[in-house]
Every structure is written in C-alpha cells, then in structure tokens.
N, C-alpha and C. Protein backbone atom coordinates (compact mmCIF):
# COMPACT_ATOMS: atom_id res chain seq x y z
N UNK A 1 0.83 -1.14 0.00
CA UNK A 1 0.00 0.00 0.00
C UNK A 1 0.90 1.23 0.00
N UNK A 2 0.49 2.06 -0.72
CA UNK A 2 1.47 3.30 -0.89
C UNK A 2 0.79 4.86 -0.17
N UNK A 3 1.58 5.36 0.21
CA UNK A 3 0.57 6.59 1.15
C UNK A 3 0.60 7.41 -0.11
N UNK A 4 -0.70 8.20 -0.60
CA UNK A 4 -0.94 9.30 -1.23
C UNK A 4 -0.37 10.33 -1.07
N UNK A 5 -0.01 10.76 0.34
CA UNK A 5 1.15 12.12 0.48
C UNK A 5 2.32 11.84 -0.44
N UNK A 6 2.67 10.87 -0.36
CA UNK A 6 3.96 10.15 -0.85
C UNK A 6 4.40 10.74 -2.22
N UNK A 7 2.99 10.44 -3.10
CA UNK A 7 2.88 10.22 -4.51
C UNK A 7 2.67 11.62 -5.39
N UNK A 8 2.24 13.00 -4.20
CA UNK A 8 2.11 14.28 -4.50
C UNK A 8 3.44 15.15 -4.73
N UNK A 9 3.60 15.84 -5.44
CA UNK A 9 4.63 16.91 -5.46
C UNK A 9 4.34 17.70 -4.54
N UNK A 10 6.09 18.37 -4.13
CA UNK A 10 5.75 19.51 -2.92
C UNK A 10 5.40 20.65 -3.81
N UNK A 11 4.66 21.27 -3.11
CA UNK A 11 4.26 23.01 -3.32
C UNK A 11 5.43 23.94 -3.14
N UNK A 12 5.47 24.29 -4.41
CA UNK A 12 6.83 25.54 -4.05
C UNK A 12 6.07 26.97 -4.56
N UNK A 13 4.78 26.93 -4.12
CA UNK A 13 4.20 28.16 -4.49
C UNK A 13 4.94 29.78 -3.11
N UNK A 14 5.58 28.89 -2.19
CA UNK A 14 6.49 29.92 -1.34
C UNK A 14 7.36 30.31 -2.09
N UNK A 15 7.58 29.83 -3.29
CA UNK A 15 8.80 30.87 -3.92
C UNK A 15 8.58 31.95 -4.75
N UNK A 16 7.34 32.19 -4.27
CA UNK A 16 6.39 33.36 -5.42
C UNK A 16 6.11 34.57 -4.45
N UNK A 17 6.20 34.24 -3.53
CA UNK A 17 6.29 35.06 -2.55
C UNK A 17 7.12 36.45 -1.98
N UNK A 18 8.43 36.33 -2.30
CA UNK A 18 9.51 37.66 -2.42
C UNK A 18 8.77 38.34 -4.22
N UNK A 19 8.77 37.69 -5.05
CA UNK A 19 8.79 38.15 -6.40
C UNK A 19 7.14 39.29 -6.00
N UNK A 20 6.13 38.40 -5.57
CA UNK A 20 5.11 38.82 -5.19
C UNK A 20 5.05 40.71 -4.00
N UNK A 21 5.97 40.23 -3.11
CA UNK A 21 6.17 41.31 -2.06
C UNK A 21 6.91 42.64 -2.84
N UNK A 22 7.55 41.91 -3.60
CA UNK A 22 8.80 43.15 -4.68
C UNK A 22 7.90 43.75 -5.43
N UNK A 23 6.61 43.35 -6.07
CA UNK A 23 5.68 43.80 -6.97
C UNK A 23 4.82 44.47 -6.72
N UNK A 24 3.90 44.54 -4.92
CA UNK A 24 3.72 45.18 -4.03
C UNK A 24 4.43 46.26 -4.25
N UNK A 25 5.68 46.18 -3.49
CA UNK A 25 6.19 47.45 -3.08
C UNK A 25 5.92 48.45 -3.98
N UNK A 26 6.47 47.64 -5.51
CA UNK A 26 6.83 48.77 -6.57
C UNK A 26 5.51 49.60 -7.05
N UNK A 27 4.96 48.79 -7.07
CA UNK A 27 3.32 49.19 -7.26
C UNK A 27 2.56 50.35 -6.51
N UNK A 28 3.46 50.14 -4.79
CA UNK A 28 2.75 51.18 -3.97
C UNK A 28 3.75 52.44 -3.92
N UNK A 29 5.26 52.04 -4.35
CA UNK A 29 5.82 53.24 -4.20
C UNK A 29 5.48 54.00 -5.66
N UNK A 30 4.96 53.45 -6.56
CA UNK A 30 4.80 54.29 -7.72
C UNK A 30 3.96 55.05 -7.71
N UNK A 31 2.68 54.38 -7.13
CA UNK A 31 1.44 55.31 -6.51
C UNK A 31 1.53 56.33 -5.56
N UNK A 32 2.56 56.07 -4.75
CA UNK A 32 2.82 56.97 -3.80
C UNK A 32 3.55 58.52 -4.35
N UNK A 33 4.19 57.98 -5.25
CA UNK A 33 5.06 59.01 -6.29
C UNK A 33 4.34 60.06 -6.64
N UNK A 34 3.29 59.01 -7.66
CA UNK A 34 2.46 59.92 -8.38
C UNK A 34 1.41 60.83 -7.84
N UNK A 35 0.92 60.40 -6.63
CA UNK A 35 0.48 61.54 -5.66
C UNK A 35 1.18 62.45 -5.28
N UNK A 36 2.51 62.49 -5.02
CA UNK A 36 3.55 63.14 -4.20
C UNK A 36 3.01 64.11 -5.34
N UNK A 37 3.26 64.14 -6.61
CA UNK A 37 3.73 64.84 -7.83
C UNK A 37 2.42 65.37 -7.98
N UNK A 38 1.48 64.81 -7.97
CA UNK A 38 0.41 65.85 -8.04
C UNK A 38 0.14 66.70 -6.94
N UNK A 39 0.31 66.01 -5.91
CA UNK A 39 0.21 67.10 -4.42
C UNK A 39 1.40 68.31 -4.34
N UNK A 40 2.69 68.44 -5.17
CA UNK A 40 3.37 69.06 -5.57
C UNK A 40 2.45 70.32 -6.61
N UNK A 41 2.42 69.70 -7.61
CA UNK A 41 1.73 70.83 -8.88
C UNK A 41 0.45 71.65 -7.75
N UNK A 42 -0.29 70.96 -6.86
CA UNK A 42 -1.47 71.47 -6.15
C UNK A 42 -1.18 72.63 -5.30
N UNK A 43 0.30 72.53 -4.75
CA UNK A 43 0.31 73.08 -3.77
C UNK A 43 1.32 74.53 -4.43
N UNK A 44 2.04 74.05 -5.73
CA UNK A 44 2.94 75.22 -6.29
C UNK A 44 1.41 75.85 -7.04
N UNK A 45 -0.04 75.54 -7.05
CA UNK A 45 -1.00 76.04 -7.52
C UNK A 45 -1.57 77.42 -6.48
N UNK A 46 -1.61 76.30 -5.68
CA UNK A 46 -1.93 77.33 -4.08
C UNK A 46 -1.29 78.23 -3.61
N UNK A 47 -0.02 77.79 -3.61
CA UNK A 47 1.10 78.93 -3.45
C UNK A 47 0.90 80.34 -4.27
N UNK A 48 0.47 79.88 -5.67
CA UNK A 48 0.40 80.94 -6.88
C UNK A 48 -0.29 81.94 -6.48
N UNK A 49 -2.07 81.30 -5.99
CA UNK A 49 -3.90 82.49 -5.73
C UNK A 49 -3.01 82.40 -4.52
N UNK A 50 -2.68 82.02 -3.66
CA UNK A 50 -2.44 82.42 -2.08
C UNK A 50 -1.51 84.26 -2.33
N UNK A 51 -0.88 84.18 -3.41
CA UNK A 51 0.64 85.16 -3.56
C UNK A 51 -0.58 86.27 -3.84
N UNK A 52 -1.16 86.08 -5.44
CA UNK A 52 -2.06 86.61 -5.67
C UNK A 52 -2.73 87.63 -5.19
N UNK A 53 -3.64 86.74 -4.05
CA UNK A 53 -4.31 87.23 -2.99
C UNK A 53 -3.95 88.46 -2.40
N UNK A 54 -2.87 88.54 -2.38
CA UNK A 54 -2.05 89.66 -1.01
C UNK A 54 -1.41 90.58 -1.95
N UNK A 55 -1.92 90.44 -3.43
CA UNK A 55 -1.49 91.53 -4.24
C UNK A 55 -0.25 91.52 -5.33
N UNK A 56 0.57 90.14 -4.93
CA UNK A 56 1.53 90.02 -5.55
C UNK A 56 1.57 89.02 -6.48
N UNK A 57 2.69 88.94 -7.76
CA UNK A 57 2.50 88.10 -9.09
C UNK A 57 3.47 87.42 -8.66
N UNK A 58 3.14 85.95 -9.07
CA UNK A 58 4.00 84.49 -9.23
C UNK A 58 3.86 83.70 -10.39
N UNK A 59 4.31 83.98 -11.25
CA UNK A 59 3.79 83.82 -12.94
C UNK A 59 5.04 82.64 -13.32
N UNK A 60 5.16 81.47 -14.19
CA UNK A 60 6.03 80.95 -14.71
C UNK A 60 5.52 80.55 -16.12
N UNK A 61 6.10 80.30 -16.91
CA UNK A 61 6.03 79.66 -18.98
C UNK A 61 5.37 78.52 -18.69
N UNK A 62 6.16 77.93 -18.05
CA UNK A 62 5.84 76.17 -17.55
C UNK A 62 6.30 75.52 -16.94
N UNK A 63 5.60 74.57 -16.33
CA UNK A 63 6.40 73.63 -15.03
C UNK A 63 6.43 72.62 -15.57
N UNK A 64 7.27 71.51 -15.27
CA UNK A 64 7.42 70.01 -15.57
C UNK A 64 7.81 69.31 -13.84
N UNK A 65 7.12 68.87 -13.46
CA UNK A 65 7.49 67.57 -12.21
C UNK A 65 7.39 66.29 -13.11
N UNK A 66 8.98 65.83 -12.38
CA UNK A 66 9.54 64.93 -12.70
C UNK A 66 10.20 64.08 -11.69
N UNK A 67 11.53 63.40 -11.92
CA UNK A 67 12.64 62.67 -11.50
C UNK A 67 11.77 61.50 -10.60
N UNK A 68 10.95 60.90 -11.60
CA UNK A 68 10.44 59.64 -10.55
C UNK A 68 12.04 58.39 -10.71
N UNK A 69 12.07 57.34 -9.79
CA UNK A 69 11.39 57.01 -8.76
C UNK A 69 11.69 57.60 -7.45
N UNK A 70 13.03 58.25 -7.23
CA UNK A 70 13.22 58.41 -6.10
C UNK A 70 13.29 60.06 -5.56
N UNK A 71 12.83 61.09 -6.84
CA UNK A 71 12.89 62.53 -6.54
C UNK A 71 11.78 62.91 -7.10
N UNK A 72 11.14 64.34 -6.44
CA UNK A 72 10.70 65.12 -6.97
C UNK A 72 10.99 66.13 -7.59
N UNK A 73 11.32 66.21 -8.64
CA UNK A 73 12.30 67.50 -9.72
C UNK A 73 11.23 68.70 -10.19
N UNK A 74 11.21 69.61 -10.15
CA UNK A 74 10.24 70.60 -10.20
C UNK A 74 10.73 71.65 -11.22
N UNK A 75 11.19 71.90 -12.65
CA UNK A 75 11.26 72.66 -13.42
C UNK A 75 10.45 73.54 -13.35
N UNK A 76 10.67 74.70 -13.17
CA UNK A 76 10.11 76.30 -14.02
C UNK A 76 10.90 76.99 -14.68
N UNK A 77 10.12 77.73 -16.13
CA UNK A 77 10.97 78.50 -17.04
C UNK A 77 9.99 79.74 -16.95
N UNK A 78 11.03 80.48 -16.76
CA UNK A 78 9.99 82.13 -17.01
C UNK A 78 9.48 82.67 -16.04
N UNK A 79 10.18 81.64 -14.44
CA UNK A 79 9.75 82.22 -13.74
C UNK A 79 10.03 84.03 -13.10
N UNK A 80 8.59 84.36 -12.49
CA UNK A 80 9.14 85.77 -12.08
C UNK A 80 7.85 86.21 -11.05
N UNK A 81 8.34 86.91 -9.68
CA UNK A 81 7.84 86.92 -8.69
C UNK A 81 7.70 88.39 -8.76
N UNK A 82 6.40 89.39 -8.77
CA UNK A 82 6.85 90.75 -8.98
C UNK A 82 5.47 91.24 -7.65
N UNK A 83 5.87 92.46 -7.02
CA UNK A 83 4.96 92.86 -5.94
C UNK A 83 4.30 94.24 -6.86
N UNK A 84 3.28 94.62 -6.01
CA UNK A 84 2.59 95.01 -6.45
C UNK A 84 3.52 97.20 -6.57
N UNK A 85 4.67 97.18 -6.04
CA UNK A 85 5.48 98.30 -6.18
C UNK A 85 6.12 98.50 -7.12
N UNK A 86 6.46 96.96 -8.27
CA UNK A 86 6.95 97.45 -9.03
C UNK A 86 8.14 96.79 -9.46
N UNK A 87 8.59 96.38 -8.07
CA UNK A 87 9.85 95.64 -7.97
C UNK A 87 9.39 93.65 -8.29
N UNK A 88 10.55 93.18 -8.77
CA UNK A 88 10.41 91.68 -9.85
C UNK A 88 11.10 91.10 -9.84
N UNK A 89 11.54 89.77 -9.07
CA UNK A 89 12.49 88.86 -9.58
C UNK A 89 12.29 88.24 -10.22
N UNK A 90 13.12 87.76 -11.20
CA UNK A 90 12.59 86.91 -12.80
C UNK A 90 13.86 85.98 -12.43
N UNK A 91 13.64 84.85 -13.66
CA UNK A 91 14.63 83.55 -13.63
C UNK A 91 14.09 83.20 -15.05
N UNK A 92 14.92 82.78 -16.08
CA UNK A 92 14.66 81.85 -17.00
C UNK A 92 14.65 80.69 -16.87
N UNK A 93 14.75 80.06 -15.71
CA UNK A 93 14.66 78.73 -15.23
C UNK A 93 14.85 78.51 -14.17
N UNK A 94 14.20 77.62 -12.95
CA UNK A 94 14.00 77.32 -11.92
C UNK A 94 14.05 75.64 -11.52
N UNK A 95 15.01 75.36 -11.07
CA UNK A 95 15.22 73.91 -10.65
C UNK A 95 15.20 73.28 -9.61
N UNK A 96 14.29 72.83 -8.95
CA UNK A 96 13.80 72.58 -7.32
C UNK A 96 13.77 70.83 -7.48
N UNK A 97 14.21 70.20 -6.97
CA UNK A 97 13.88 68.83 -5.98
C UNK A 97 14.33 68.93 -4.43
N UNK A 98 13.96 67.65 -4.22
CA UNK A 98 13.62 66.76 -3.25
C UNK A 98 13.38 65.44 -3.25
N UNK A 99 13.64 64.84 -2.38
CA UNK A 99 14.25 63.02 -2.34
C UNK A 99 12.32 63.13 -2.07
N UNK A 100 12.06 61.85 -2.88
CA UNK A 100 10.78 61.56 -2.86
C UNK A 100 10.32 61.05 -1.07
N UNK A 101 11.56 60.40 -0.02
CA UNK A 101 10.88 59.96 1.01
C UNK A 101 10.96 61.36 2.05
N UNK A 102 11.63 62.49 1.26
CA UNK A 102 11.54 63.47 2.49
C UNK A 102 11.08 64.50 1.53
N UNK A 103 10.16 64.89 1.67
CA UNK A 103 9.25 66.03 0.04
C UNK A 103 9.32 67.56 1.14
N UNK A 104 9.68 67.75 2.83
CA UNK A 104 9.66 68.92 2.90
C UNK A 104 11.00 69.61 3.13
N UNK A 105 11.85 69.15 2.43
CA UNK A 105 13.40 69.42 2.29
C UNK A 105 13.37 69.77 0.66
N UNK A 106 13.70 70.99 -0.07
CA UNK A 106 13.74 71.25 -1.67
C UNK A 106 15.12 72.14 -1.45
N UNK A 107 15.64 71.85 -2.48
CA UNK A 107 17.06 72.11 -2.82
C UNK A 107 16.98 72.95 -4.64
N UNK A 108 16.64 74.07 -4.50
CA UNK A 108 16.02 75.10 -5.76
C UNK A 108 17.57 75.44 -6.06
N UNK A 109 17.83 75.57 -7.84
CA UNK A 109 18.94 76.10 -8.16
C UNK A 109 18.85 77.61 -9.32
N UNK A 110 19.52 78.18 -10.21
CA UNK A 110 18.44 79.41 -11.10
C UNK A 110 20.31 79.10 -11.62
N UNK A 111 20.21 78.10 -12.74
CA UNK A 111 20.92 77.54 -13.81
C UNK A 111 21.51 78.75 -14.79
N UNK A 112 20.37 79.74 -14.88
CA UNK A 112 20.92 80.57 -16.37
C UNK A 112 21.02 82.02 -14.98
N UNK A 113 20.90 81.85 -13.46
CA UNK A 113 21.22 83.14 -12.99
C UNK A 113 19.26 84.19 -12.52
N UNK A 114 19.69 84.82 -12.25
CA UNK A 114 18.17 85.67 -11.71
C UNK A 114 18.49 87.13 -11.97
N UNK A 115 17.28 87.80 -12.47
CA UNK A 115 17.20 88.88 -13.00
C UNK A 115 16.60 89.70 -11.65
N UNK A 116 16.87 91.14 -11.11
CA UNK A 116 15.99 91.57 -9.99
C UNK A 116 15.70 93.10 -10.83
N UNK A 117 14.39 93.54 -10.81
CA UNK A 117 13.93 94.39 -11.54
C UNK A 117 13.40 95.27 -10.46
N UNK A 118 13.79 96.82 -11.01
CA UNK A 118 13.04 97.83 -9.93
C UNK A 118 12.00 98.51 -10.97
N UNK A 119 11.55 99.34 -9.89
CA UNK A 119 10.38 100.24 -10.95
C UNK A 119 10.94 101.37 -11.62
C-alpha cells in the first residue's frame, strides 16, 4: 500500500512570494510618487492664488514635475515673482527637488542666474 502524500509533489508556491512582495512594493511606491507629484503641482497652484491674494504676481512659462522614482524635480521657465510696487524677480529657469521619502526638504537652483527688476 502506498501513502498518497507520498505520490504528490511539494508546493513551491512559497517561492512566489519575495517576487510577489517586490511587486507590491513597486506598485505602492509608484502610486505613492504619483500623488507626491500631483500634491506638488497642487500646492505650487496654491502657493500661486495664495501670492495673488495679497497683491503680488508668481507667474512661470511652464512647469514640468519629474525625477520619478526616487525625486521630486520641479522645473520652471519664465519664472518671475513681482509685488505690487513694481519691484520683480525673474529667472529663466528654476530647478527645485527633493528626495521623494523626504518632500519637505527642496534644494532650488536658477541655472541661467536671476534677473531683480526695480520700478
């Protein structure tokens, strides 16, 4: 008589398991990204009517958020910050990140230099 356990193959469905957890992760840190990056554009939105508000201009050409997976890269061209006196700082380009696991640390650079304008 032969035992039936005997005659079964083992289950190696445990080896699907790391591949499985790795696919997870990537899945949730990508999602996590892509919120970061929109909660970014939302808040350089807010920042904009908030400036607004109190009388002053925060105008840029265009933004690009980028540097997935592990940064948030924040391009502006054309940026220029001007109060309502007259006076204007301008930039032809604006280069801001931050490491995607720490988003309230930004490290801004002005590549082509900054223009400061009086009235």
């Amino acid at each position: 008589m032969t035992d039936a356990s005997a005659d079964r193959k083992p289950r190696r469905l445990w080896m699907l398991w790391p591949l499985a957890i790795v696919a997870l992760a990537a899945t949730v840190w990508s999602l996590a990204w892509v919120w970061l990056s929109r909660e970014t554009t939302a808040r350089l939105d807010a920042a904009q009517a908030a400036v607004g508000r109190g009388g002053y201009a925060l105008t840029w050409g265009s933004r690009r958020v980028g540097g997935f997976p592990f940064r948030l890269a924040v391009t502006l061209t054309d940026a220029r910050f001007a109060s309502p006196t007259g006076r204007a700082v301008s930039a032809p380009r604006v280069e801001a990140e931050a490491v995607a696991y720490r988003p309230d640390r930004w490290v801004a650079t002005l590549p082509a230099g900054l223009t400061i304008e009086r009235p």
